[in-house]
C-alpha atoms as a PDB file:
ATOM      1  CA  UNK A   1       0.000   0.000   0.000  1.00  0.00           C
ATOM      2  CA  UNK A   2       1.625   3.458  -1.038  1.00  0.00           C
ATOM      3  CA  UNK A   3       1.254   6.674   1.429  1.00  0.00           C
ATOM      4  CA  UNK A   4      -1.386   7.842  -1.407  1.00  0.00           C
ATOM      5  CA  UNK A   5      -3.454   4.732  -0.585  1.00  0.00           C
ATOM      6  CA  UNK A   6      -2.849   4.896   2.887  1.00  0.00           C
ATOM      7  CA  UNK A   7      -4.568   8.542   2.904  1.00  0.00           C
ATOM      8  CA  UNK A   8      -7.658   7.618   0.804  1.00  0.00           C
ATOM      9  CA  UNK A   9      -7.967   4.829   3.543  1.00  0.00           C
ATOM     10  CA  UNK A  10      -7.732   6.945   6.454  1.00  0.00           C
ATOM     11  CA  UNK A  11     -10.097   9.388   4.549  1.00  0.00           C
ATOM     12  CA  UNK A  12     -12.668   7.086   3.867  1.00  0.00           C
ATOM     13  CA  UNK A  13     -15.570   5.677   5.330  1.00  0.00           C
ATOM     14  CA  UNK A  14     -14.032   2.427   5.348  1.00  0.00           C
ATOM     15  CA  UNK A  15     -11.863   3.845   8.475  1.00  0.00           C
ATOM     16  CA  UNK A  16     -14.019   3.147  11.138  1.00  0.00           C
ATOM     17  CA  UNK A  17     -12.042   3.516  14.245  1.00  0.00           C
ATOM     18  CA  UNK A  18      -8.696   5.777  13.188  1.00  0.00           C
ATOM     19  CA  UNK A  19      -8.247   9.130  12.657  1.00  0.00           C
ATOM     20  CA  UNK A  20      -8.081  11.239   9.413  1.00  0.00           C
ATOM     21  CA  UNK A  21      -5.034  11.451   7.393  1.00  0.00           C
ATOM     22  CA  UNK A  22      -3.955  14.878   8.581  1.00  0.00           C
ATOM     23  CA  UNK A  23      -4.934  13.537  12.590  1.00  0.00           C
ATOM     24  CA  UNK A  24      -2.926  10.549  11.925  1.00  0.00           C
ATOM     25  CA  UNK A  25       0.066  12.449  10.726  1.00  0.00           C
ATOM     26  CA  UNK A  26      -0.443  14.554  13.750  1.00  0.00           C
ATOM     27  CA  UNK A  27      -0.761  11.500  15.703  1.00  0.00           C
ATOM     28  CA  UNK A  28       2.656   9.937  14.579  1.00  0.00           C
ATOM     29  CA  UNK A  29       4.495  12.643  14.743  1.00  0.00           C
ATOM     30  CA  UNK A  30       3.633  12.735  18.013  1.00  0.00           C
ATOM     31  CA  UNK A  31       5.063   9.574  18.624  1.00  0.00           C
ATOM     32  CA  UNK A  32       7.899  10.089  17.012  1.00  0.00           C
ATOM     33  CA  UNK A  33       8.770  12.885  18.709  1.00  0.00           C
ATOM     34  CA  UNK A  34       7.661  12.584  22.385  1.00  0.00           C
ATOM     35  CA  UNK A  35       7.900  10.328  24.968  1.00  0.00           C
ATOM     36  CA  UNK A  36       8.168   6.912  23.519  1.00  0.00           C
ATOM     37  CA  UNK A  37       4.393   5.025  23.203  1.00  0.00           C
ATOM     38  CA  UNK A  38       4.694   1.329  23.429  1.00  0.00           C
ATOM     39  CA  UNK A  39       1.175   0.737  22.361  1.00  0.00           C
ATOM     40  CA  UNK A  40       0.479   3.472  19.719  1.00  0.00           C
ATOM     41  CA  UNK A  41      -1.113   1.928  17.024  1.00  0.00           C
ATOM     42  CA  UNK A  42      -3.775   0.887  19.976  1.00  0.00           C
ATOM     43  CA  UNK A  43      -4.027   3.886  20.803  1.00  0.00           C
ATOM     44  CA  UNK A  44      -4.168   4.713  17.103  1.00  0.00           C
ATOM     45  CA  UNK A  45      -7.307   2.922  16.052  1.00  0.00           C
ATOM     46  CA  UNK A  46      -9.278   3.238  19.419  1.00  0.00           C
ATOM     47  CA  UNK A  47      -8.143  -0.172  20.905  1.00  0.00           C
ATOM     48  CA  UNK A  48      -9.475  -1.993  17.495  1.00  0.00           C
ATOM     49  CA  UNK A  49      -6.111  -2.338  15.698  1.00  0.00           C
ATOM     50  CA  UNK A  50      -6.572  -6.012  15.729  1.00  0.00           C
ATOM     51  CA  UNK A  51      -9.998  -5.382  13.101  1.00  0.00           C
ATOM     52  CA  UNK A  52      -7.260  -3.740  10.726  1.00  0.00           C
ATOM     53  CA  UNK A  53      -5.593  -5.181   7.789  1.00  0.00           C
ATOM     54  CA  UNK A  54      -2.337  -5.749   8.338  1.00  0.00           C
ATOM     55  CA  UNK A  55      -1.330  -3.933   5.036  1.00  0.00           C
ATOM     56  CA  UNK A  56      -2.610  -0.558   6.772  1.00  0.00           C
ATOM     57  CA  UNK A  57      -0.833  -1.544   9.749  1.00  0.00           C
ATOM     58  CA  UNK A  58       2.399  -1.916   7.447  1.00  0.00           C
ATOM     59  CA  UNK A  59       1.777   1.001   5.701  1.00  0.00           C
ATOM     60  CA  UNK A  60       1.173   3.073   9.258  1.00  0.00           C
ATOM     61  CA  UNK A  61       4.759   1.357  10.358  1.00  0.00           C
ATOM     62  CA  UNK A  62       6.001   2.554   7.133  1.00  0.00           C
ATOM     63  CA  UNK A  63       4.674   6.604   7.534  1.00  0.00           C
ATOM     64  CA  UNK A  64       5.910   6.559  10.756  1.00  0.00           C
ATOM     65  CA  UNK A  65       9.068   5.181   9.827  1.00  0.00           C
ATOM     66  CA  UNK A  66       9.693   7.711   7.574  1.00  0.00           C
ATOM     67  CA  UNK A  67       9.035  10.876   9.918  1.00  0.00           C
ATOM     68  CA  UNK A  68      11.924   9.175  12.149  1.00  0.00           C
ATOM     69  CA  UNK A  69      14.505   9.271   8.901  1.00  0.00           C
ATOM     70  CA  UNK A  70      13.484  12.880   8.232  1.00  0.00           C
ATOM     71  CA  UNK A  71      14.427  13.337  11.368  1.00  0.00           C
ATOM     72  CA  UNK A  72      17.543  11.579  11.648  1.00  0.00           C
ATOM     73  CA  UNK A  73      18.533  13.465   8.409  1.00  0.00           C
ATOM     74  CA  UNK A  74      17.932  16.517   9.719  1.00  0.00           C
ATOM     75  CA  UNK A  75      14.885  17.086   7.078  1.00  0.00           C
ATOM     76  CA  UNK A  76      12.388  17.640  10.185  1.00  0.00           C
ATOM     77  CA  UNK A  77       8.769  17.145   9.852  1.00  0.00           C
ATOM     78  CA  UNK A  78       6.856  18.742   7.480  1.00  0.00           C
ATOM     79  CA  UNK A  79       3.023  19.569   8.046  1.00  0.00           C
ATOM     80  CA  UNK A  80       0.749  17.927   6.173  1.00  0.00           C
ATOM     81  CA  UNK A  81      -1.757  20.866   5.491  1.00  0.00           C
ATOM     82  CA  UNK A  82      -3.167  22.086   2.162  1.00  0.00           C
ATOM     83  CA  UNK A  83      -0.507  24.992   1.258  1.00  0.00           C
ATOM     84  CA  UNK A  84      -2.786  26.296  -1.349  1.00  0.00           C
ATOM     85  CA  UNK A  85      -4.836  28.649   0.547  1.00  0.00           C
ATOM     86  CA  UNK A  86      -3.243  32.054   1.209  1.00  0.00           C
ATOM     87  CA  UNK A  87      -4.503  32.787   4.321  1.00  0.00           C
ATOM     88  CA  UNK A  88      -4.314  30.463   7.167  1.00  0.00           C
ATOM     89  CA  UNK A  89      -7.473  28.755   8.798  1.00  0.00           C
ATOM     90  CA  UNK A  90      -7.591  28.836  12.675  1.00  0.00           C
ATOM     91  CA  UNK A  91     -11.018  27.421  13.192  1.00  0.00           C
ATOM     92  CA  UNK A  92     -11.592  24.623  14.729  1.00  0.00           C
ATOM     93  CA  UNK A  93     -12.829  22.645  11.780  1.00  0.00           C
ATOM     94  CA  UNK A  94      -9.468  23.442   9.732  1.00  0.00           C
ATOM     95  CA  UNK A  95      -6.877  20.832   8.849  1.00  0.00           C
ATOM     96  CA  UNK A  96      -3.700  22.610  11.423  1.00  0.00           C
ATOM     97  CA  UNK A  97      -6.769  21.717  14.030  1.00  0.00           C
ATOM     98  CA  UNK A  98      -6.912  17.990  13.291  1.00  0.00           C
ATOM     99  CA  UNK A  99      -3.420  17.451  12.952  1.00  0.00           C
ATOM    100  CA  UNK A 100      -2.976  19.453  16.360  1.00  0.00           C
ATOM    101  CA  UNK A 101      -6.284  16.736  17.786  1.00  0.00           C
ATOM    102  CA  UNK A 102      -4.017  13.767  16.205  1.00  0.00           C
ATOM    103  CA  UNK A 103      -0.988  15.469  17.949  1.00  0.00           C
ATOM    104  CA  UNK A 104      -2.497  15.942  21.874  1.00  0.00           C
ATOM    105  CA  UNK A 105      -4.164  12.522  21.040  1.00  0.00           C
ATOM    106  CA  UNK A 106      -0.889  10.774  21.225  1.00  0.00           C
ATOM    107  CA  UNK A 107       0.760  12.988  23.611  1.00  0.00           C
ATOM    108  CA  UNK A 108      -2.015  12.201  26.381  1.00  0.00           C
ATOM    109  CA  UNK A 109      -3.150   8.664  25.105  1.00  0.00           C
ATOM    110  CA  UNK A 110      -1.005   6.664  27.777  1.00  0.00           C
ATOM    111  CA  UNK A 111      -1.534   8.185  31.467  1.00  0.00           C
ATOM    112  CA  UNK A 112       1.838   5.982  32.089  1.00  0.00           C
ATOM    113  CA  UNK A 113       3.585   8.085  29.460  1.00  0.00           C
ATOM    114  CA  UNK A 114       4.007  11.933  30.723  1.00  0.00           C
ATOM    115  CA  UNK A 115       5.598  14.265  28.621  1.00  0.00           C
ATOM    116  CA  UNK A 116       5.910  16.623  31.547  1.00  0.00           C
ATOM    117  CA  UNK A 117       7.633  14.473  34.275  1.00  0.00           C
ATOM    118  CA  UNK A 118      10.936  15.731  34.729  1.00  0.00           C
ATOM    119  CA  UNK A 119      11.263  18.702  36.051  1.00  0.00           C
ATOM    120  CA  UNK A 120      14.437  20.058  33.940  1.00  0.00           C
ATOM    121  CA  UNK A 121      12.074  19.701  30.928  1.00  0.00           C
ATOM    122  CA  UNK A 122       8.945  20.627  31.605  1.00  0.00           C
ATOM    123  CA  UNK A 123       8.740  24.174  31.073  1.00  0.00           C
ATOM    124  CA  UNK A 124      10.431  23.255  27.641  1.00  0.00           C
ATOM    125  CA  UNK A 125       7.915  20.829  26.805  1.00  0.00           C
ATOM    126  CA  UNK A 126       4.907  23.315  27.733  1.00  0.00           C
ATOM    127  CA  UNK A 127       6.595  26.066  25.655  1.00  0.00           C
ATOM    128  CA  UNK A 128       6.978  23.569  22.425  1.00  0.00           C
ATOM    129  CA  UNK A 129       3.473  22.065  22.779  1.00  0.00           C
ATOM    130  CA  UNK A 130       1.571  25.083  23.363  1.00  0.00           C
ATOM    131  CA  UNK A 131       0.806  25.582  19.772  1.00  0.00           C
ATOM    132  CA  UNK A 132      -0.574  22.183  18.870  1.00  0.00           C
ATOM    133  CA  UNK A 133      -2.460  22.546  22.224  1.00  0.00           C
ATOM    134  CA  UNK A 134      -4.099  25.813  21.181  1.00  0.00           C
ATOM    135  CA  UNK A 135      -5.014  24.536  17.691  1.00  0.00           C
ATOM    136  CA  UNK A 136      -6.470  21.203  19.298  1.00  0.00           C
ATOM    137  CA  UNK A 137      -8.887  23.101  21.364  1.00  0.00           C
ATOM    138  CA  UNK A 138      -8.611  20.829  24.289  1.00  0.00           C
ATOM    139  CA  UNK A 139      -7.970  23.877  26.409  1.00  0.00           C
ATOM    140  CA  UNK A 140     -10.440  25.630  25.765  1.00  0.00           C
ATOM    141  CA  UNK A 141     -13.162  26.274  28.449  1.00  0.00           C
ATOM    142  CA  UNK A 142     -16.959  25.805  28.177  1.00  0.00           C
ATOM    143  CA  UNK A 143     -17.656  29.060  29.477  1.00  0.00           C
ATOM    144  CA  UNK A 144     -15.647  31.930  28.619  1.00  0.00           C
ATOM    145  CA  UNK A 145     -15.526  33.359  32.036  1.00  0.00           C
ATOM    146  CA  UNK A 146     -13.103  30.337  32.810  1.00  0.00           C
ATOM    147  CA  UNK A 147     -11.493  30.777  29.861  1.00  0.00           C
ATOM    148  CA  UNK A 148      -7.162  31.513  30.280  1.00  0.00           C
ATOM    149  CA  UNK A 149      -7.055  34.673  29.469  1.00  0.00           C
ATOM    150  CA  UNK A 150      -3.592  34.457  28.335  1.00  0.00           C
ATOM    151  CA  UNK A 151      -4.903  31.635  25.804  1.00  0.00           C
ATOM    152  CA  UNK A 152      -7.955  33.505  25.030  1.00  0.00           C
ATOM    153  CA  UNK A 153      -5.759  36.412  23.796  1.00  0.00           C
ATOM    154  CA  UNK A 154      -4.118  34.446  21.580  1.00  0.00           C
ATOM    155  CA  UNK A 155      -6.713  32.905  19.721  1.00  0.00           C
ATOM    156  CA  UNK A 156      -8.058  36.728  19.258  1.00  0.00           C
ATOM    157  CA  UNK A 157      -4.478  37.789  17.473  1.00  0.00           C
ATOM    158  CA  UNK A 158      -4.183  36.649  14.338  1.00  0.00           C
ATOM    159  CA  UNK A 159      -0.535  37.280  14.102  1.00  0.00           C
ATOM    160  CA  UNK A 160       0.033  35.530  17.018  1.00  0.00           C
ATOM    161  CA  UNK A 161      -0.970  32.688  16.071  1.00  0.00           C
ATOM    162  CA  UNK A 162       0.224  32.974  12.533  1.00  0.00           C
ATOM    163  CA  UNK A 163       3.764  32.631  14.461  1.00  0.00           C
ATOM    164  CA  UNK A 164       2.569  29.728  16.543  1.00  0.00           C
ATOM    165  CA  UNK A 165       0.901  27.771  13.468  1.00  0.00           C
ATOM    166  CA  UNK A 166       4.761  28.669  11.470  1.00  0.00           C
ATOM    167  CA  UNK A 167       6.646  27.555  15.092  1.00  0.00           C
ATOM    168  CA  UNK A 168       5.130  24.077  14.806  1.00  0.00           C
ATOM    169  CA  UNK A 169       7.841  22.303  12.749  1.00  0.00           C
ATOM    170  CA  UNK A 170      10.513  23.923  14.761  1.00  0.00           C
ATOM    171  CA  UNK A 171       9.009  23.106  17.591  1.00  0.00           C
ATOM    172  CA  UNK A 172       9.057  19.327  16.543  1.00  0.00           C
ATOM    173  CA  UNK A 173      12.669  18.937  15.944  1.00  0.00           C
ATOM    174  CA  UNK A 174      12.893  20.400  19.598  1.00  0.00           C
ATOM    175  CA  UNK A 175      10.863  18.267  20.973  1.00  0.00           C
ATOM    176  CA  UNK A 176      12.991  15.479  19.311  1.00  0.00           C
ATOM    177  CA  UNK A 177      16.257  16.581  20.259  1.00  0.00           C
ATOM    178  CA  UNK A 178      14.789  17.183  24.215  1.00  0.00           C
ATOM    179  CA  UNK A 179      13.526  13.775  24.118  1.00  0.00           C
ATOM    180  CA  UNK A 180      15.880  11.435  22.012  1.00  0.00           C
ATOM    181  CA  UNK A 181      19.102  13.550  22.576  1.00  0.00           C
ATOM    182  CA  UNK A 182      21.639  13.229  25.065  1.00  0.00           C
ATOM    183  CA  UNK A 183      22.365  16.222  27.227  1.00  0.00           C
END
């Protein structure tokens, strides 16, 4: 199965329990880039991996894969978002907010696996995650009166997030580095 084939899948109605193809890049990243997720392609597919075909499966391996030689070849990780429209979408139905969903997804899909544990990184981590945790929306409050009003600043300047949404890639090659790199 080629990545093209892969992304029709994960696009289609025949994916029943994963996410999108722009979540799912999220997603991996993620995993490639964090904490390390010994059962992500459970997490993946909502516990159901074992109702997949194994070609999918392979192909997943094979995505993933490939963001960890882009990073080991100092390429980074590119966003998978439609580069065609001239002005960015920050709504919450736009494709930087599903990657972002497929990105927090994997970050907090293992309560045994916390990005934020040691203390010498933390801040770091917060700093380099606060983008994809904006665009994800988990953050944000029912009512607006409990709303961060740091965070609900942000999402009212467009150029701030502009520079948040253009940090992301950065940000992932940091995140890399903090958590695959000796001091």
């Amino acid at each position: 199965m080629t990545l093209d084939e892969l992304k029709d899948y994960l696009d289609s109605d025949a994916n029943e329990f994963g996410l999108d193809s722009v979540a799912t890049h999220g997603f991996l990243a993620a995993t490639v880039v964090g904490k390390p997720l010994p059962n992500w392609m459970s997490l993946l597919f909502e516990g159901q991996d074992s109702k997949i075909d194994t070609e999918v499966k392979a192909a997943i391996i094979a995505w993933r894969e490939s963001l960890i030689a882009d990073l080991k070849d100092e390429i980074g990780i590119e966003l998978p978002l439609d580069a065609s429209d001239e002005v960015v979408d920050f709504s919450p139905e736009s494709e930087l907010a599903a990657w972002s969903v497929g990105f927090v997804d994997a970050m907090y899909g293992d309560e045994s696996v916390d990005w934020f544990s040691d203390d010498d990184t933390a801040e770091d981590v917060a700093v380099l995650t606060l983008p994809m945790i904006l665009f994800s929306g988990i953050d944000m409050a029912e009512d607006v009166e409990d709303e961060d009003p740091d965070l609900a600043e942000i999402r009212r300047d467009e150029d701030a997030l502009a520079q948040m949404a253009n940090s992301i890639e950065g940000n992932l090659t940091e995140l890399y580095l903090l958590f695959h790199t000796a001091e």
